[in-house]
Protein backbone atom coordinates (compact mmCIF):
# COMPACT_ATOMS: atom_id res chain seq x y z
CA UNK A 1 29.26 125.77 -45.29
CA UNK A 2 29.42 122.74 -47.69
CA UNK A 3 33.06 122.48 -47.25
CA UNK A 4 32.65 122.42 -43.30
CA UNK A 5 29.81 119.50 -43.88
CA UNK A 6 32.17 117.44 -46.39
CA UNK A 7 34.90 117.56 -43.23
CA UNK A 8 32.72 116.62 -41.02
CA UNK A 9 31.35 113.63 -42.92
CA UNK A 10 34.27 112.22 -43.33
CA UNK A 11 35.26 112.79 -39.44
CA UNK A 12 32.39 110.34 -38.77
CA UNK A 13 33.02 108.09 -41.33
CA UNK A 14 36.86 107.86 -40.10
CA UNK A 15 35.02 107.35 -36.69
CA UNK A 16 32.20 105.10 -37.59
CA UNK A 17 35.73 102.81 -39.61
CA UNK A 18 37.54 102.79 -36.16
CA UNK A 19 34.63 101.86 -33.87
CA UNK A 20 33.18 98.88 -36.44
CA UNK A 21 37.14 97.82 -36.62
CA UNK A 22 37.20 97.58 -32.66
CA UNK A 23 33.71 95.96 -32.36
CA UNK A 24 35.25 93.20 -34.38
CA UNK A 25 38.44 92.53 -33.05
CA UNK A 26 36.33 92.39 -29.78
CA UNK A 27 33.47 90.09 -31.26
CA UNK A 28 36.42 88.12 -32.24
CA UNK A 29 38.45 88.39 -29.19
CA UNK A 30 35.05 86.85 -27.12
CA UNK A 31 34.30 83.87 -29.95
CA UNK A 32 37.48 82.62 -29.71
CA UNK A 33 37.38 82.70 -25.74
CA UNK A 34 34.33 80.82 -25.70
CA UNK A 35 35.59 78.23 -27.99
CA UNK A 36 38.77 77.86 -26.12
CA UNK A 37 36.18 76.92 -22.81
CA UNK A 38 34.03 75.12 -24.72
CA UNK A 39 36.91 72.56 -25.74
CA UNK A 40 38.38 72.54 -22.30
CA UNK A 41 34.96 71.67 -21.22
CA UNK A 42 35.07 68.80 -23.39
CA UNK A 43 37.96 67.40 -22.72
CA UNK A 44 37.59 67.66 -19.21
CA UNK A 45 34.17 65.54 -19.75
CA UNK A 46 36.02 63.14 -22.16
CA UNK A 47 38.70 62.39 -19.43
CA UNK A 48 36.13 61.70 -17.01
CA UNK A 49 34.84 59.41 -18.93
CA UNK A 50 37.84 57.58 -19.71
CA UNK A 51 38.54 57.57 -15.91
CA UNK A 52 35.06 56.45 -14.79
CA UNK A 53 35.51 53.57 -17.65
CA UNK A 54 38.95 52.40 -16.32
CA UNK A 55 38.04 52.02 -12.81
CA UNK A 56 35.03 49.80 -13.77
CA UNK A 57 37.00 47.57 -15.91
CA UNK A 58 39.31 46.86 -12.82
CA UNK A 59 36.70 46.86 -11.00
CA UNK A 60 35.42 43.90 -12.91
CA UNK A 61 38.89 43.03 -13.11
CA UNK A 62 38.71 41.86 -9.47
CA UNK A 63 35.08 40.66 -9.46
CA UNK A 64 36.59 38.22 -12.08
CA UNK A 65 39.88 37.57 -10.23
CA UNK A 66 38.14 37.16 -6.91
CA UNK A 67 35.33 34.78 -8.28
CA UNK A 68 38.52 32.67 -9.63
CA UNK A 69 39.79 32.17 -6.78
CA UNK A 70 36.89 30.93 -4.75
CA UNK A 71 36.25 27.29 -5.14
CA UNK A 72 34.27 26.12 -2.11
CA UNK A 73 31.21 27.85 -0.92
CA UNK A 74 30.68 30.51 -3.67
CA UNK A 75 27.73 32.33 -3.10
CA UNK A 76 28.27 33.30 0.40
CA UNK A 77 31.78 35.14 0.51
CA UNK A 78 31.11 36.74 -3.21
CA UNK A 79 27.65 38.77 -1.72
CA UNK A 80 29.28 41.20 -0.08
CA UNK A 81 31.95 41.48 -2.77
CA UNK A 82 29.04 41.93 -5.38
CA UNK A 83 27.14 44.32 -3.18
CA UNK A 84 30.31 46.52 -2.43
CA UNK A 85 30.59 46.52 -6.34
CA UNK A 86 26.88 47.51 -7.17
CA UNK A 87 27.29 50.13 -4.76
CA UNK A 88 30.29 51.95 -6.34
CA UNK A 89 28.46 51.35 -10.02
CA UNK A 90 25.74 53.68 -8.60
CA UNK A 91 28.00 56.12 -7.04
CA UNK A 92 29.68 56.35 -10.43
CA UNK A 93 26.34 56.54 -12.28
CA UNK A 94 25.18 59.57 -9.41
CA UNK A 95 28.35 61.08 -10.14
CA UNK A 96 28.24 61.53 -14.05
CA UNK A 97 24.81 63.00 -14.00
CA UNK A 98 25.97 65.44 -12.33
C-alpha cells in the first residue's frame, strides 16, 4: 500500500511539473503578444503624429508663400485662405482625439 502511494505521488508531481511548464510557456507566449501590439500601437500613433505635423508645416508653408506673394489688397484675398486653413487645423485636432 505505501509503495502504490509513493507511485502515485510522484505521477502527480510528474503531472503537476508538466502542467506548471505549459502554463508558462503559455503566460509567456500571451506577454510577449501583447507587447508585440502594444508597440505596433505605438508606432502607429507616433507616425500619425509625424504625418499630422508635416502636413501643418506645409500647410503653413503656403500660408507663408501665399501671404508673400500678395502685395496689393491683403486682407481681402488672404480670408478665405486663412479660413480654409483654420478649418483643416480643427479637422486635424477632431481627428487625433479620436
Amino acid at each position: 500500500m505505501l509503495l502504490y502511494a509513493k507511485d502515485r505521488l510522484y505521477r502527480n508531481a510528474a503531472t503537476f511539473s508538466a502542467a506548471a511548464a505549459l502554463a508558462g510557456s503559455a503566460v509567456g507566449g500571451i506577454t510577449s503578444m501583447l507587447s508585440t501590439v502594444f508597440v505596433q500601437r505605438a508606432q502607429v500613433l507616433a507616425q500619425r503624429i509625424a504625418e499630422q505635423k508635416s502636413k501643418l508645416q506645409r500647410l503653413y508653408g503656403d500660408f507663408i508663400d501665399e501671404a508673400s506673394v500678395q502685395n496689393h489688397d491683403i486682407v481681402d484675398p488672404l480670408r478665405s485662405f486663412s479660413e480654409s486653413c483654420r478649418a483643416e487645423l480643427r479637422d486635424l485636432s477632431f481627428h487625433s482625439s479620436v
